[in-house]
Protein backbone atom coordinates (compact mmCIF):
# COMPACT_ATOMS: atom_id res chain seq x y z
CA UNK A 1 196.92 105.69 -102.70
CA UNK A 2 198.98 107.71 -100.32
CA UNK A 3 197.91 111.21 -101.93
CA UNK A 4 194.25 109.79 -102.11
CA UNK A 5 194.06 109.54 -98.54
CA UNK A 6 195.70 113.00 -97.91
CA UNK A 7 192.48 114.77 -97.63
CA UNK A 8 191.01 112.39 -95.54
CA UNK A 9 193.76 112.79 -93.19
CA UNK A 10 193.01 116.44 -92.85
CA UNK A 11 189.60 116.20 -92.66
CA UNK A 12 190.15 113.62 -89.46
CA UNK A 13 192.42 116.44 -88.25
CA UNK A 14 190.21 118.80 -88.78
CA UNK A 15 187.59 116.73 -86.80
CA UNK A 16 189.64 116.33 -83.73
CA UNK A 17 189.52 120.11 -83.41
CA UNK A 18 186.04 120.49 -83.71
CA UNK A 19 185.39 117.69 -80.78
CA UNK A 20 188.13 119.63 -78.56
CA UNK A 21 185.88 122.80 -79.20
CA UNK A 22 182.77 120.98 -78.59
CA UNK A 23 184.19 119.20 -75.45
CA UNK A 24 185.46 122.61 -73.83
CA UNK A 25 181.74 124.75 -75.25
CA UNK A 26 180.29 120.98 -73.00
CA UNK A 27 182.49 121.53 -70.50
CA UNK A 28 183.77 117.46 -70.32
CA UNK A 29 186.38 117.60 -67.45
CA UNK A 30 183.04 119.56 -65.38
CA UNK A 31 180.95 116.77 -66.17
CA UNK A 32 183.16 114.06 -65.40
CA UNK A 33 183.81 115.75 -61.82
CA UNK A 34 180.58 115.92 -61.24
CA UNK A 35 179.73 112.41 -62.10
CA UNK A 36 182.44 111.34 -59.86
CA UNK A 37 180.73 113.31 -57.25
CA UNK A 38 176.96 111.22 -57.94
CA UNK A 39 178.68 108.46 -57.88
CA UNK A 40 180.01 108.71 -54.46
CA UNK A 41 176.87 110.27 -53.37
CA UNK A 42 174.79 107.36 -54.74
CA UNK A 43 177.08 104.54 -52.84
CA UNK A 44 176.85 106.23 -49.89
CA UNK A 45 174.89 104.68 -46.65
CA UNK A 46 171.26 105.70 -46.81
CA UNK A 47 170.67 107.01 -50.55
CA UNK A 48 167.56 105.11 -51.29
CA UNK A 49 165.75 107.01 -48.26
CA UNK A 50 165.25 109.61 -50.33
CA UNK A 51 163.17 108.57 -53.22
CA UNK A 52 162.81 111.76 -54.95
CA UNK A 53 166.78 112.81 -54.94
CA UNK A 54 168.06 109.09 -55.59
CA UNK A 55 165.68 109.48 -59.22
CA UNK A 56 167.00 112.66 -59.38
CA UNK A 57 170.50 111.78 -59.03
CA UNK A 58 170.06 108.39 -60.71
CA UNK A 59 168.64 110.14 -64.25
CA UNK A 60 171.77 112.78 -64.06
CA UNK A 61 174.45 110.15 -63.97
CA UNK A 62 172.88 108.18 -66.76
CA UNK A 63 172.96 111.88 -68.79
CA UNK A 64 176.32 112.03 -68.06
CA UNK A 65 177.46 109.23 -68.75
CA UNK A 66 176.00 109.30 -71.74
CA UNK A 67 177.26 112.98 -73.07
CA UNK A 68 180.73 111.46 -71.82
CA UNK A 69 180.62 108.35 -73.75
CA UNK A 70 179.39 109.66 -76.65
CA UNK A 71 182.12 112.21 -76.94
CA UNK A 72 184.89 109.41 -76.18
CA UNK A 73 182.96 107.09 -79.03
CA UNK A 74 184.00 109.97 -81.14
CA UNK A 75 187.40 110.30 -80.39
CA UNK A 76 187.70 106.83 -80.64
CA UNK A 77 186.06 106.58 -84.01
CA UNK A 78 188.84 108.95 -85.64
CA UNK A 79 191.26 106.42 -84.32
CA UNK A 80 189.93 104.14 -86.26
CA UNK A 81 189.61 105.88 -89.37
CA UNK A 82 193.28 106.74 -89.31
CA UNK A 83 194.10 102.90 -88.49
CA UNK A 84 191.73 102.13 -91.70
CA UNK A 85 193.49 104.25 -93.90
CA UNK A 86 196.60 102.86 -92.57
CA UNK A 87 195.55 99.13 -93.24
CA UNK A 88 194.39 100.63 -96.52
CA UNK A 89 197.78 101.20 -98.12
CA UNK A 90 199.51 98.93 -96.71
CA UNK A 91 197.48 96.40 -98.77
CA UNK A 92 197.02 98.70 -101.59
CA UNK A 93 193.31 98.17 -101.48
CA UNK A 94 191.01 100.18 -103.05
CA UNK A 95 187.83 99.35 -101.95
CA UNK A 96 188.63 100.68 -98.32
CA UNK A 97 188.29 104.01 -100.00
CA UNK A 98 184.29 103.64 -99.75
CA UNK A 99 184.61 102.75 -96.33
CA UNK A 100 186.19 105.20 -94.50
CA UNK A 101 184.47 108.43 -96.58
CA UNK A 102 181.41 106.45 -94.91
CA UNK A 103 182.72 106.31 -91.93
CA UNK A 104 183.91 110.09 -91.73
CA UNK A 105 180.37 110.99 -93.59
CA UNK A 106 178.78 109.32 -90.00
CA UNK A 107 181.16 110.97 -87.46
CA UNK A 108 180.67 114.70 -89.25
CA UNK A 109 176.98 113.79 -88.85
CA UNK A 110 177.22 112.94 -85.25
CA UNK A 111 179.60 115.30 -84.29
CA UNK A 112 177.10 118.12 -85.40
CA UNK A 113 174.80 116.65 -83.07
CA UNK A 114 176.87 116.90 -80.42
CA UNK A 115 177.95 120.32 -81.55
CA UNK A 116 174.26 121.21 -80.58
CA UNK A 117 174.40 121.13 -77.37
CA UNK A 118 177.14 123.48 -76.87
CA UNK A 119 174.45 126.32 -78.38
CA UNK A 120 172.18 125.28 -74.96
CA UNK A 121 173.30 127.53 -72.67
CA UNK A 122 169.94 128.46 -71.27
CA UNK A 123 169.09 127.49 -67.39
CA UNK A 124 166.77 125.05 -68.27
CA UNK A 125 167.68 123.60 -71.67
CA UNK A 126 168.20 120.29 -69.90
CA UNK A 127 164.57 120.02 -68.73
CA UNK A 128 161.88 118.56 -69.87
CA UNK A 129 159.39 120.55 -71.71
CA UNK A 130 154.76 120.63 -71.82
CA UNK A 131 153.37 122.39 -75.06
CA UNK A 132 150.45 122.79 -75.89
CA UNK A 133 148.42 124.23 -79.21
CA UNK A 134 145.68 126.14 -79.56
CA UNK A 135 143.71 126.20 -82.61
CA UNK A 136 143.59 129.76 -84.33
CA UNK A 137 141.57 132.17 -86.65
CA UNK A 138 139.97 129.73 -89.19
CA UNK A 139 137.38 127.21 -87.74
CA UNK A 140 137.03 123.46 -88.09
CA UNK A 141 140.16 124.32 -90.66
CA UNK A 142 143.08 126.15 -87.78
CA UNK A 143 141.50 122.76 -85.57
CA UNK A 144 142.33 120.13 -88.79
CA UNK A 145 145.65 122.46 -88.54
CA UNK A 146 146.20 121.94 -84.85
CA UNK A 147 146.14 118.19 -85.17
CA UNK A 148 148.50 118.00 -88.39
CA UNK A 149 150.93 120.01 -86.15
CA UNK A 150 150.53 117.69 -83.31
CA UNK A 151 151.23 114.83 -85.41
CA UNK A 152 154.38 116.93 -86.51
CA UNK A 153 155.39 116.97 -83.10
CA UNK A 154 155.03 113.38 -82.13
CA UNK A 155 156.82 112.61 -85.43
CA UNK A 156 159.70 115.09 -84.07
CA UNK A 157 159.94 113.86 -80.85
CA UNK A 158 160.11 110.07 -82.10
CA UNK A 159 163.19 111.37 -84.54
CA UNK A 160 165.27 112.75 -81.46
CA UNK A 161 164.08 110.08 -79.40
CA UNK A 162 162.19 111.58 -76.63
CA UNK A 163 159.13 110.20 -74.65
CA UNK A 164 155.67 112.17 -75.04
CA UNK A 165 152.92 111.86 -73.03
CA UNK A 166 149.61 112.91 -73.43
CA UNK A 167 148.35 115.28 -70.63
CA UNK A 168 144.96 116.93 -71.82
CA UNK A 169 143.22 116.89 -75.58
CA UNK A 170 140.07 118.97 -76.43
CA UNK A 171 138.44 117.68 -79.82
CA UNK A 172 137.06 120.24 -82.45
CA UNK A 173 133.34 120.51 -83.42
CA UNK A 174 133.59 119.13 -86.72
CA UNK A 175 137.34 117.81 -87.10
CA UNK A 176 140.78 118.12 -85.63
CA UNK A 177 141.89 119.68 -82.34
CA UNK A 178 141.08 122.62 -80.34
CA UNK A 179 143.62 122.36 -77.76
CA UNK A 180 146.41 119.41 -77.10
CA UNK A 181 148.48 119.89 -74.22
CA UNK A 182 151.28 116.98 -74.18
CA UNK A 183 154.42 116.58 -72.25
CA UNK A 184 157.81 115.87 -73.96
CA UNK A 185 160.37 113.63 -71.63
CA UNK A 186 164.07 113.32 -73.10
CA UNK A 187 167.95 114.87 -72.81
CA UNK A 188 167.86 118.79 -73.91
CA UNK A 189 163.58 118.49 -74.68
CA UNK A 190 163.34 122.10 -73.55
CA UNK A 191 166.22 123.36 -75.07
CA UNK A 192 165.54 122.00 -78.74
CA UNK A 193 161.86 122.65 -78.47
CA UNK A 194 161.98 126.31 -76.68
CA UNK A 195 162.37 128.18 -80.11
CA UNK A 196 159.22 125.97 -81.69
CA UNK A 197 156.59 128.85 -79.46
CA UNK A 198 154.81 131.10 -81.17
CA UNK A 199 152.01 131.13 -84.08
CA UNK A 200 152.35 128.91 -86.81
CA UNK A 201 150.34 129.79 -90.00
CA UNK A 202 148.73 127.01 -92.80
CA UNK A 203 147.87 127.95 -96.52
CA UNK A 204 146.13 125.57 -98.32
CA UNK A 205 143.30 124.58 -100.60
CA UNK A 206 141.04 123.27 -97.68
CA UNK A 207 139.18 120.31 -97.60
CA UNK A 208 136.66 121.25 -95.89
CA UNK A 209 135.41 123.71 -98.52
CA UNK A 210 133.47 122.46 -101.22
CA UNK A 211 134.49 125.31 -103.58
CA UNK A 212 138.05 124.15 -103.41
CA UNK A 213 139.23 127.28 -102.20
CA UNK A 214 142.77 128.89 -100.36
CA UNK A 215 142.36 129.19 -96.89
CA UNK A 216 144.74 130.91 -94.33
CA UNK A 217 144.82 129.04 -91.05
CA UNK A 218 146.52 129.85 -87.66
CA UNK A 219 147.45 127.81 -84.56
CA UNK A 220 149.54 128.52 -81.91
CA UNK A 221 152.25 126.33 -79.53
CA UNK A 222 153.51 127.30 -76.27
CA UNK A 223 156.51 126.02 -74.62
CA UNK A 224 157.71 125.83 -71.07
CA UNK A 225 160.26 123.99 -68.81
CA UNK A 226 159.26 121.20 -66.84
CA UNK A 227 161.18 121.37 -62.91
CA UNK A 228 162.07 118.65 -60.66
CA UNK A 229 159.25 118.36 -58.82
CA UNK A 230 162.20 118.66 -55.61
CA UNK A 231 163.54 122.54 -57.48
CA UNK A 232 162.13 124.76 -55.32
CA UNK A 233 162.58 127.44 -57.49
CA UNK A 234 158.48 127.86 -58.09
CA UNK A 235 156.41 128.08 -55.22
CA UNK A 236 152.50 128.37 -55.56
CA UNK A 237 150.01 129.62 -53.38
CA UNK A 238 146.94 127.67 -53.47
CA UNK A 239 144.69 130.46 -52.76
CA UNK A 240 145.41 132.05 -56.12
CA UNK A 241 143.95 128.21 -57.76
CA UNK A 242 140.81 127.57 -58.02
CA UNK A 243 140.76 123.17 -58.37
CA UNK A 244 137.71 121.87 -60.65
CA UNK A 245 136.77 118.31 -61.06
CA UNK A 246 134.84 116.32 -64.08
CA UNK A 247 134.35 113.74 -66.02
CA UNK A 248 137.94 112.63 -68.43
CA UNK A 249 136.59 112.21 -71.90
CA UNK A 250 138.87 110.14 -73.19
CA UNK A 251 140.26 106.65 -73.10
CA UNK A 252 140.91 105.02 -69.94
CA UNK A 253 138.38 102.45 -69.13
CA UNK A 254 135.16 102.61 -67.14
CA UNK A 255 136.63 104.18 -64.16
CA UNK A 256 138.21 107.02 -65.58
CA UNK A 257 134.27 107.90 -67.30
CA UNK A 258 132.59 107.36 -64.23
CA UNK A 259 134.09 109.74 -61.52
CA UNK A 260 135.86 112.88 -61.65
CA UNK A 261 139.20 111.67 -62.19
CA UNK A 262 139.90 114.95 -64.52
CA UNK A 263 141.19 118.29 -62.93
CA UNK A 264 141.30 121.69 -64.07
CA UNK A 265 143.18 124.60 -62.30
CA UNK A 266 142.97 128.12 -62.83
CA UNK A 267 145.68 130.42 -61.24
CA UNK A 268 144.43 134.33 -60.53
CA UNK A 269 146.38 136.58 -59.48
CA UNK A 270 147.00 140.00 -60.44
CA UNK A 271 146.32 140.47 -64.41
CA UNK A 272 147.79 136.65 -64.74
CA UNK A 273 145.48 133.96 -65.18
CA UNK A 274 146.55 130.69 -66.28
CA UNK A 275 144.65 127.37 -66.79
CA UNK A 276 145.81 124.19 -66.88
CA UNK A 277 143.92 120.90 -67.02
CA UNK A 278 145.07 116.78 -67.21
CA UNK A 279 142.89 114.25 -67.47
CA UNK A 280 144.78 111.10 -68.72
CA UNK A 281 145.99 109.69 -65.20
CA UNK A 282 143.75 107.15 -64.04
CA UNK A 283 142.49 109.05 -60.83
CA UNK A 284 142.47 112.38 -59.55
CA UNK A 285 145.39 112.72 -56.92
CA UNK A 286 147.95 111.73 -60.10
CA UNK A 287 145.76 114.33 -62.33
CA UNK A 288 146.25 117.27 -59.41
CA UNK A 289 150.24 116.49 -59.40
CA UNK A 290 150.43 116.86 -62.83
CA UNK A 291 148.53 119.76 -62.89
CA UNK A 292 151.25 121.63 -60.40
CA UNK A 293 153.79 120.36 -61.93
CA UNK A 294 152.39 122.33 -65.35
CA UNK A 295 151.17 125.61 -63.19
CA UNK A 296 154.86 125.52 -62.32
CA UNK A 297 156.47 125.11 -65.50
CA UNK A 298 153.93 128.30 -66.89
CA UNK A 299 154.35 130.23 -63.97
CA UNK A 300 158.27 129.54 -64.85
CA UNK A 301 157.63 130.66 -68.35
CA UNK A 302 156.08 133.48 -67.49
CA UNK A 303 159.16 134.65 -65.34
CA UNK A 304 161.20 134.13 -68.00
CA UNK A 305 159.34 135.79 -70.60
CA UNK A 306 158.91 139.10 -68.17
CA UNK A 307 162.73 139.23 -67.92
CA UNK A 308 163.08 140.02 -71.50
CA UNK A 309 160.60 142.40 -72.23
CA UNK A 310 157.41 144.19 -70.58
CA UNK A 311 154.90 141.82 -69.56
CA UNK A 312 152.00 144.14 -71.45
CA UNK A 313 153.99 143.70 -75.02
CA UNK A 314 154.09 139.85 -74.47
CA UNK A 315 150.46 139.18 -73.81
CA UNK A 316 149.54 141.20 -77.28
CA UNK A 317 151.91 139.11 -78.91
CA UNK A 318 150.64 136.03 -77.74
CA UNK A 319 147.37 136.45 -78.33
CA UNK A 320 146.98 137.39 -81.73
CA UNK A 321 146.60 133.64 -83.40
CA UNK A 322 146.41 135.78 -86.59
CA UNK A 323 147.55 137.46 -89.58
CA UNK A 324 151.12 139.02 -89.25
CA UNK A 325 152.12 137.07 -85.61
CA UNK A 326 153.63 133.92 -86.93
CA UNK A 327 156.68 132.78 -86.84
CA UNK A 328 156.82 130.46 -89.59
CA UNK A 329 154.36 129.43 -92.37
CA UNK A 330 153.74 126.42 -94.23
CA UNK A 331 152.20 126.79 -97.82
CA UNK A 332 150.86 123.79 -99.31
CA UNK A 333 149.09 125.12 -102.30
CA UNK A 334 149.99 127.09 -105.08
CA UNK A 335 153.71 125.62 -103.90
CA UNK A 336 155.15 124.02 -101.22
CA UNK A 337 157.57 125.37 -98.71
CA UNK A 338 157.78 125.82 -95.22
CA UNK A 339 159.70 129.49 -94.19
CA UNK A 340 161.11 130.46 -90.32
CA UNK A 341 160.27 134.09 -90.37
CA UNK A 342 162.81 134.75 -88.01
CA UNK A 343 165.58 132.68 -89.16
CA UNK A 344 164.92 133.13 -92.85
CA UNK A 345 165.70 129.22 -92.95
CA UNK A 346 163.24 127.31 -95.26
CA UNK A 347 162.55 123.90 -96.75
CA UNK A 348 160.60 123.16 -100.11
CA UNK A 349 160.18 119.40 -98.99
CA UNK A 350 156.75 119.88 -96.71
CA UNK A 351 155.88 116.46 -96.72
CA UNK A 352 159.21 116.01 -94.89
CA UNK A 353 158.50 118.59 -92.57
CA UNK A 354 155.07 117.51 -91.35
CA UNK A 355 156.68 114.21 -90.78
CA UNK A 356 158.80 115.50 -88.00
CA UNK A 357 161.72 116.57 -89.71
CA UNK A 358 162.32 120.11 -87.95
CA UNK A 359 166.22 119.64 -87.12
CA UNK A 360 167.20 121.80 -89.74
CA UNK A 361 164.37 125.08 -88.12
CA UNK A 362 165.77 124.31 -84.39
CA UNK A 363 169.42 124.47 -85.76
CA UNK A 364 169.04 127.63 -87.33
CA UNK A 365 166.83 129.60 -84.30
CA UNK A 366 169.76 127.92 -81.56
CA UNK A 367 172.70 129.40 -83.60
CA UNK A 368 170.82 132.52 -84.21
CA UNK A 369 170.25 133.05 -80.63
């Protein structure tokens, strides 16, 4: 029994110094200062005046505290492994064998996890994150295509347990989506979704064509940060938007059919122009916040992306919803697999995929980065 649980020992050893890695790459003794700091800040005389910094300040301490714990919960749960392989031999028992490979099987799993987060190192990997897809080359077949991926999505974000709300939808002629624009609410959205932008490409035997034939389709997703609406950082000048009103078209009630509740922005400036649109709030002053809150994050986006490379080479890039652009296919017929053509990581099990399972993509683009 003694040799038997040899191995495990090591392996809880082993463990240990992976956590002490992953709590210096988090920087633990940082975040515990600076939840010390909220704290005192949030008990002090006065905090509630301040609506928008108290939420602000409020939602950091419960991420902290939560990063903290869950790091401690670790600790603690190798503790307990060693005291079950302890209680193990001393009553010679078997059967306690089962129990603590379980048990380390669960902490390597979550440990991982955690291990994540140390590979976010960009400025805003903590915030929140708006996508939105736009239906390709290939007719009512790229807008089937854009729905399937935003079902993909939801799926995703339901697995990692983050909030998504629905901020504009345009329906296709026949079927599917033209355009979904949704926002995505949780700890490190941005940071685990950032790698998912670019053009994503469908084969398949479509059903939309009688003759049972392969079609190529092609949607694309775009990704950007979500600020506090307190930052600062983006500042817009109005007389660069142009504000449009209508009708929402979707579900809402009577009111929301009835007036212009829905509003569309357009941003012109230069050789940028960037739309955004929401028409899900009930009336039109929540639809115009949102709205700036979105110009921000793409204005943000676009900051970033100019940083890294000429803005000319970026706009070709992200235009062509088409042959030789995307970043990762997904062939349902004459075999299944889905391929990151940047990572080289793939996964034969598509079904899987399209049902939200994408840990094993954003994994392989964060450590490749």
């Amino acid at each position: 029994m003694i040799l038997e649980f040899e191995k495990y020992r090591s392996d809880v050893e082993s463990l240990r110094a992976t956590l002490h890695d992953v709590g210096e790459g988090l920087h633990i003794d940082h975040m515990q200062e600076e939840l010390t700091e909220l704290k005192e800040e949030q008990n002090a005389p006065g905090f509630w005046d301040n609506l928008e910094r108290s939420t602000h300040v409020t939602r950091r301490i419960s991420q902290l505290e939560g990063k903290i714990k869950h790091y401690n919960d670790l600790l603690s749960q190798c503790d307990d492994i060693e005291v079950m392989m302890e209680l193990a031999e001393e009553a010679d028992d078997q059967t306690m064998v089962a129990e603590v490979e379980e048990a380390l099987q669960k902490v390597h799993a979550d440990t991982e996890a955690l291990e994540m987060e140390t590979l976010m190192r960009g400025k805003y990997d903590e915030c929140d994150a708006v996508l939105s897809l736009h239906a390709g080359a290939g007719g009512t077949e790229a807008q089937d295509w854009t729905s399937m991926l935003y079902r993909m999505y939801t799926r995703y974000c339901e697995r990692m347990g983050f909030q998504v709300k629905l901020l504009d939808l345009l329906d296709g002629d026949e079927a599917g989506i033209k355009s979904v624009t949704f926002e995505v609410s949780g700890d490190h959205a941005y940071g685990y979704l950032r790698g998912e932008k670019g053009v994503h490409r469908l084969v398949r035997i479509s059903p939309f064509d009688s003759n049972a034939r392969r079609h190529t389709s092609f949607a694309s997703l775009d990704v950007a940060p979500m600020l506090e609406e307190d930052d600062g950082e983006i500042e817009i000048d109005m007389k660069y938007v142009r504000v449009d009103t209508y009708h929402s078209s979707g579900a809402g009630g009577q009111n929301v059919n009835k007036t212009s509740s829905a509003v569309r922005m357009t941003y012109i400036k230069d050789d940028v122009t960037i739309v955004v649109s929401c028409q899900t709030e009930r009336d039109q002053v929540q639809n115009r916040a949102t709205c700036i809150k979105m110009l921000k994050a793409k204005l943000l986006e676009l900051r970033e992306r100019e940083k890294e490379q000429e803005m000319a080479d970026i706009k070709g890039e992200m235009k062509k919803i088409e042959w030789g652009s995307q970043i990762r296919s997904y062939v349902f017929q004459p075999y299944t697999m889905v391929k990151d053509h940047r990572t080289g990581f793939e996964s034969g099990n598509i079904d899987d995929v399209m049902n939200g399972n994408l840990e094993g993509f954003t994994t392989a683009y964060l450590k490749m980065q």
